[in-house]
N, C-alpha and C. Protein backbone atom coordinates (compact mmCIF):
# COMPACT_ATOMS: atom_id res chain seq x y z
N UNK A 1 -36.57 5.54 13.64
CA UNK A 1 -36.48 4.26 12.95
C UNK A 1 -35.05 4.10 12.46
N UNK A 2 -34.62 2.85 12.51
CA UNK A 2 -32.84 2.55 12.79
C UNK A 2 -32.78 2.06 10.73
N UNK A 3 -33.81 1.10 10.82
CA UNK A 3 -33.41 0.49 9.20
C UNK A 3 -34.08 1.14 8.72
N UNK A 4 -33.29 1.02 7.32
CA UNK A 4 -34.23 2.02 5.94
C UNK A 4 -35.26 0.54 5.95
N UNK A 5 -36.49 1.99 5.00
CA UNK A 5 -37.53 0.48 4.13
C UNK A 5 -37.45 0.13 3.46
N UNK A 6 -37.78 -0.83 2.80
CA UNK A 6 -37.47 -1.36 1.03
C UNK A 6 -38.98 -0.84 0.54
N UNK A 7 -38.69 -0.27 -0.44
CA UNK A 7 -39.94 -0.03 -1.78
C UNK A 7 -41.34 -0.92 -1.88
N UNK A 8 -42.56 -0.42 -1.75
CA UNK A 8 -44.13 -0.98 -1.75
C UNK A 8 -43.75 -2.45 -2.74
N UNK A 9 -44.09 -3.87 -2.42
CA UNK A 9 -43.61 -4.59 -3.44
C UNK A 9 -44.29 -4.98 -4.53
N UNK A 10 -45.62 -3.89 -4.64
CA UNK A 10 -46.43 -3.74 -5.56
C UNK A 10 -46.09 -2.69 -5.98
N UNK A 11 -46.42 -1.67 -5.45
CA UNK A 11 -46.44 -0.42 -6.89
C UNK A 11 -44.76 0.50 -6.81
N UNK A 12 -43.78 -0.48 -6.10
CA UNK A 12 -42.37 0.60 -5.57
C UNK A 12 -42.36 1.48 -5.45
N UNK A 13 -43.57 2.08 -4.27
CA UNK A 13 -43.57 3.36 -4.10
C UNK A 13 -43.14 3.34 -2.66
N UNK A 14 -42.61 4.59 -1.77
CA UNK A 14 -42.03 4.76 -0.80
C UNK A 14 -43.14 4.96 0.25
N UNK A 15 -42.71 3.68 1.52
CA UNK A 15 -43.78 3.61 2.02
C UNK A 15 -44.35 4.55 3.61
N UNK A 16 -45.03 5.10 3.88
CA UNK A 16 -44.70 5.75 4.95
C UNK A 16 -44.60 5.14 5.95
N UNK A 17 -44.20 5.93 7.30
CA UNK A 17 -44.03 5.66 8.64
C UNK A 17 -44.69 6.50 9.58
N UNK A 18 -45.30 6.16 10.36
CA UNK A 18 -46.02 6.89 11.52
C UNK A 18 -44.84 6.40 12.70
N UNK A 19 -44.18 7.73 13.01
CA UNK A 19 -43.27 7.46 14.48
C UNK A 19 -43.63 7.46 15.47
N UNK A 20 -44.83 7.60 15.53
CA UNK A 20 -45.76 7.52 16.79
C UNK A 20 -45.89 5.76 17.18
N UNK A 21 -46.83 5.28 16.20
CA UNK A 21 -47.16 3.90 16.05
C UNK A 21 -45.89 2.86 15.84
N UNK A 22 -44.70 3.40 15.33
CA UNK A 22 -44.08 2.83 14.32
C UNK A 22 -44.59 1.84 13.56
N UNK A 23 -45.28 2.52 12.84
CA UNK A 23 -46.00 1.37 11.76
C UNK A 23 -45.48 1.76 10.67
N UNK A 24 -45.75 0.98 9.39
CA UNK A 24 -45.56 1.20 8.11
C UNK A 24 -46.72 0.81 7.65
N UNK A 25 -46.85 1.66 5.90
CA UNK A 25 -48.03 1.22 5.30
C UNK A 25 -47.85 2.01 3.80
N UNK A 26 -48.43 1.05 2.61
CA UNK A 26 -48.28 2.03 1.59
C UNK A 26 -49.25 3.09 1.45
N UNK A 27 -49.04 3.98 1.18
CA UNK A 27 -49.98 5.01 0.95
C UNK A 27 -50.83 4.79 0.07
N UNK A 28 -50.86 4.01 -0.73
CA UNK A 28 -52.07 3.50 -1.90
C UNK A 28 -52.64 2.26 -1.41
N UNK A 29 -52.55 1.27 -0.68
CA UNK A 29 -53.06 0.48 -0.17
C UNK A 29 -53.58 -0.33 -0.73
N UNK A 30 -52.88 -1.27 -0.90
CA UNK A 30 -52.87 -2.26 -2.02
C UNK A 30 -53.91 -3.73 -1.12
N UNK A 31 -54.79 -3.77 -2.33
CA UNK A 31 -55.61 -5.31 -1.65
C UNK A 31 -54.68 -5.95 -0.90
N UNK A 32 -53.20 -6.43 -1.22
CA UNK A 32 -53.01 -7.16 -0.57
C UNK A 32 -51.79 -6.96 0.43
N UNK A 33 -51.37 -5.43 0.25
CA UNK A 33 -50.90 -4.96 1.33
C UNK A 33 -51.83 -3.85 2.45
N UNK A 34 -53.34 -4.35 2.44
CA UNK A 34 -53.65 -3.45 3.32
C UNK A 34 -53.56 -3.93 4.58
N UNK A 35 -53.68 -2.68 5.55
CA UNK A 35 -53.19 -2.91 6.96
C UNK A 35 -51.74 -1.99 7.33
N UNK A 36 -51.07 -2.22 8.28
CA UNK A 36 -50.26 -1.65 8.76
C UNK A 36 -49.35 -2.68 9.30
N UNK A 37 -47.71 -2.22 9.17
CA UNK A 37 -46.54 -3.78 9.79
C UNK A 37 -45.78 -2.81 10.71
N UNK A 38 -44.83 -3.57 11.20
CA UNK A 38 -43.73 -3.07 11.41
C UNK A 38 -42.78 -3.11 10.58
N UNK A 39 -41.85 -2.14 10.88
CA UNK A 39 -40.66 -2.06 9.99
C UNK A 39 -39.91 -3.31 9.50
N UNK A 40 -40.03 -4.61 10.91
CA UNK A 40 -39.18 -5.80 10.26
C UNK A 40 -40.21 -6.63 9.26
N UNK A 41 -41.37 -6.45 9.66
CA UNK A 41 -42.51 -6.71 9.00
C UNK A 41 -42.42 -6.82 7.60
N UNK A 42 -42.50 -5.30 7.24
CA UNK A 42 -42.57 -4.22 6.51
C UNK A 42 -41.40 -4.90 5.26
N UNK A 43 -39.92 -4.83 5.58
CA UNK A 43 -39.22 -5.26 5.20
C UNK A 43 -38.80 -7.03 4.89
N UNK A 44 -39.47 -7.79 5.30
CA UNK A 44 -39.53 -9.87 5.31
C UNK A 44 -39.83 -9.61 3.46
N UNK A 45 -38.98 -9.83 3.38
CA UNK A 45 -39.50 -10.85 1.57
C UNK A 45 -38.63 -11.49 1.24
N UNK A 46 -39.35 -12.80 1.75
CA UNK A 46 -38.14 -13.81 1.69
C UNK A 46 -37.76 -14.24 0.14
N UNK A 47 -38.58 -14.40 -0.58
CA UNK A 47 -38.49 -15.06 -2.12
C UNK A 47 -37.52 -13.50 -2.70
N UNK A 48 -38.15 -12.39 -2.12
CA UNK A 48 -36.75 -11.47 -3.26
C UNK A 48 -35.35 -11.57 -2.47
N UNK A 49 -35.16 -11.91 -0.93
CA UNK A 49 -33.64 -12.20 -0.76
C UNK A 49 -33.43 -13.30 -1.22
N UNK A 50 -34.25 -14.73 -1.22
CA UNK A 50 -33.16 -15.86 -1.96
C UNK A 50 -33.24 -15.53 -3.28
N UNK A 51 -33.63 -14.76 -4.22
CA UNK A 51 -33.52 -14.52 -4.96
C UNK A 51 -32.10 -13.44 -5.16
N UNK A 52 -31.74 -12.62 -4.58
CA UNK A 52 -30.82 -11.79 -4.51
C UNK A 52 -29.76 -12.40 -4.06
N UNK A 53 -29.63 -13.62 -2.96
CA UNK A 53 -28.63 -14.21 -2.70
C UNK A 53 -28.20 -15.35 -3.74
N UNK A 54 -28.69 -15.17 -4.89
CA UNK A 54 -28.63 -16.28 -5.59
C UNK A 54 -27.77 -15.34 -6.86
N UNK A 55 -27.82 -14.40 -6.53
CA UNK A 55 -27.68 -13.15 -7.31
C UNK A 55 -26.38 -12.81 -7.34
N UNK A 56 -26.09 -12.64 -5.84
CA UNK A 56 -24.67 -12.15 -5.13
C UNK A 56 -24.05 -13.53 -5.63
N UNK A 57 -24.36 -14.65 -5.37
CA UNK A 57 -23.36 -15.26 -5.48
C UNK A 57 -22.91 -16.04 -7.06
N UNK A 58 -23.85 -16.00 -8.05
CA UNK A 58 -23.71 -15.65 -9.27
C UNK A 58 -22.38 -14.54 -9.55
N UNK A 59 -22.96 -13.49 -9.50
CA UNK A 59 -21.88 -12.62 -9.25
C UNK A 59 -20.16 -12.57 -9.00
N UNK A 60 -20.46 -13.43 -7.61
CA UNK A 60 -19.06 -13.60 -7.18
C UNK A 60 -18.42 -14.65 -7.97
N UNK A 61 -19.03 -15.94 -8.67
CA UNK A 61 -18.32 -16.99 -9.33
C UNK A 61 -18.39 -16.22 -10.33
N UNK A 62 -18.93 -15.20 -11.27
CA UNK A 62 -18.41 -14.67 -12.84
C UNK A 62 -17.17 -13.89 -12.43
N UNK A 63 -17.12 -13.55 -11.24
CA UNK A 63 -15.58 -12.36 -11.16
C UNK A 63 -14.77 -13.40 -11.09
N UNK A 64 -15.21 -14.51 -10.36
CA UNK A 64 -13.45 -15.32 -10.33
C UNK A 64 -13.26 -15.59 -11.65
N UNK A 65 -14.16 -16.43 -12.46
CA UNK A 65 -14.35 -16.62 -13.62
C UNK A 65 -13.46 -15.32 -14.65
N UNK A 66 -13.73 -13.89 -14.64
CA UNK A 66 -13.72 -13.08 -15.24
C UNK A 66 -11.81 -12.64 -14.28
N UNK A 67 -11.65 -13.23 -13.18
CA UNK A 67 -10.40 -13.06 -12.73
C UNK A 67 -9.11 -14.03 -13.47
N UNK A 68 -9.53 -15.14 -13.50
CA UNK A 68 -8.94 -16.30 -14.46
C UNK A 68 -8.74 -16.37 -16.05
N UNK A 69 -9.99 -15.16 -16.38
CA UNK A 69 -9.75 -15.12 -18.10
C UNK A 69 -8.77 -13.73 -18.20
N UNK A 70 -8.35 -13.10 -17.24
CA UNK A 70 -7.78 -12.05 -16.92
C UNK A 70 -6.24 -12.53 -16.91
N UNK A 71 -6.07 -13.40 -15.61
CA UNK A 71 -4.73 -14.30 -15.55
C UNK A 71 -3.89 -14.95 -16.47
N UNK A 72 -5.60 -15.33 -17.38
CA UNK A 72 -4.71 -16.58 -18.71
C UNK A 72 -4.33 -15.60 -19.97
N UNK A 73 -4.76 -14.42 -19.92
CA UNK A 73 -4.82 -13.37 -20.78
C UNK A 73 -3.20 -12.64 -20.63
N UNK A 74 -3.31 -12.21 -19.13
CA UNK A 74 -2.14 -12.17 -18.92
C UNK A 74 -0.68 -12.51 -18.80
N UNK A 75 -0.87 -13.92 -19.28
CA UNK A 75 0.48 -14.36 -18.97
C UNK A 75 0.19 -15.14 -19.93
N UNK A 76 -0.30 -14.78 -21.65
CA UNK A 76 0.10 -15.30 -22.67
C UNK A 76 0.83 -14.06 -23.34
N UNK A 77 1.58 -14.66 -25.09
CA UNK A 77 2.39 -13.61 -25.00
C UNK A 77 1.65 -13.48 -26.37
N UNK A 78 1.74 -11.97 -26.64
CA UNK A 78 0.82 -11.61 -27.76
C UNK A 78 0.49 -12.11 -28.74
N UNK A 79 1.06 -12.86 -29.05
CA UNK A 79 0.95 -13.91 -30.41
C UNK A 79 0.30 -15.40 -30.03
N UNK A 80 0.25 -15.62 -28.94
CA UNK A 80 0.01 -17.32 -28.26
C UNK A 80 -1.64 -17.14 -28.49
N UNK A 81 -2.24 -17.67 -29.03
CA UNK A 81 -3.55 -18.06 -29.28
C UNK A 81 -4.29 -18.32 -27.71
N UNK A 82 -5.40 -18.08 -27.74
CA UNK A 82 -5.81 -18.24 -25.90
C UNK A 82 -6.99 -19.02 -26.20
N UNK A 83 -6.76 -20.18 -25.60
CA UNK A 83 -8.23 -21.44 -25.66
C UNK A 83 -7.13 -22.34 -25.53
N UNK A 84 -7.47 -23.39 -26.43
CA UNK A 84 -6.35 -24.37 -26.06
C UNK A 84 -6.07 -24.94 -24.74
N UNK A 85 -4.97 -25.33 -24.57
CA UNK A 85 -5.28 -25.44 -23.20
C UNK A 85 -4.71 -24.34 -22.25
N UNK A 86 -5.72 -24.44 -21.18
CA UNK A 86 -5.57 -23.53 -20.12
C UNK A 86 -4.46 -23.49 -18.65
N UNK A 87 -3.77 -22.99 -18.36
CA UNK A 87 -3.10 -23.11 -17.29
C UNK A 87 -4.36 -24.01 -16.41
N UNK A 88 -3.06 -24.87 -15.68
CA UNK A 88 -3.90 -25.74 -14.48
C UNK A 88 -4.46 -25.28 -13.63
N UNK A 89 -3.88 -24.25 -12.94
CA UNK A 89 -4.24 -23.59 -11.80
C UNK A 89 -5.77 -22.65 -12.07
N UNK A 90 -5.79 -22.01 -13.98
CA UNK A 90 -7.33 -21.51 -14.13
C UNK A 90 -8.21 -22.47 -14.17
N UNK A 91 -8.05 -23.80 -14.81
CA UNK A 91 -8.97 -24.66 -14.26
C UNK A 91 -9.69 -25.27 -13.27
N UNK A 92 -8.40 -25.07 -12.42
CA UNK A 92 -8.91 -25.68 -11.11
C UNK A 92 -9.52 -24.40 -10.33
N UNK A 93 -9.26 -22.86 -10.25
CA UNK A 93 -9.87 -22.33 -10.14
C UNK A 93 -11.27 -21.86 -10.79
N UNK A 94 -11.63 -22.54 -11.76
CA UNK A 94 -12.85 -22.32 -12.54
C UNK A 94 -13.94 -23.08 -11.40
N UNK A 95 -13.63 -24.97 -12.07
CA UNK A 95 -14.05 -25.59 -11.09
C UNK A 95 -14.73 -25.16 -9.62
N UNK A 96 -13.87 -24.77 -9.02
CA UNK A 96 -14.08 -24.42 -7.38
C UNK A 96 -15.03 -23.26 -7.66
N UNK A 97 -14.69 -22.24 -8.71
CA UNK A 97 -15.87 -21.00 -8.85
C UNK A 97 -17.53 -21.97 -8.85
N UNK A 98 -17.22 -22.77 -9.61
CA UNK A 98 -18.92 -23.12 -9.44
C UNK A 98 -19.31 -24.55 -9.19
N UNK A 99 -18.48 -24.67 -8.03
CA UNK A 99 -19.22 -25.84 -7.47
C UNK A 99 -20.66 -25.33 -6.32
């Protein structure tokens, strides 16, 4: 078997594999995972990837975000108060973070 599995999505327990069949199945056998899949099977959950891709890309707009409070941080001089107004260029990079 080439891909790992992802975790039972009931009880996250590790699910086995018969390499014979290549099947998968949890070992506790859950009402509503009983039966046997395949591995791509096995692995489809679509609601936890758009959920995770919603995740990643959260993510990526707080770093730019967290890159820009970095920038404006940086290139004030120790005494300059930081709010106020912001360099143009962190704004307009804010913006674009979360459109």
């Amino acid at each position: 078997m080439e891909e790992e599995l992802k975790a039972c999505p009931f009880c996250g327990n590790k699910p086995s594999f018969n390499p014979i069949t290549k099947e998968v199945a949890c070992i506790r056998y859950h009402k509503l995972a009983i039966g046997t899949y395949t591995a791509r099977e096995w692995n489809t959950r679509p609601l936890e990837d758009a959920l995770q891709a919603k995740l990643e890309n959260i993510k990526a707009k707080t770093q730019v975000m967290l890159d820009c409070v970095d920038y404006t941080v940086g290139n004030c001089r120790p005494n300059e108060p930081i709010g106020g107004i912001l360099p143009r260029i962190v704004i307009e990079n804010i913006k674009d973070a979360w459109k």
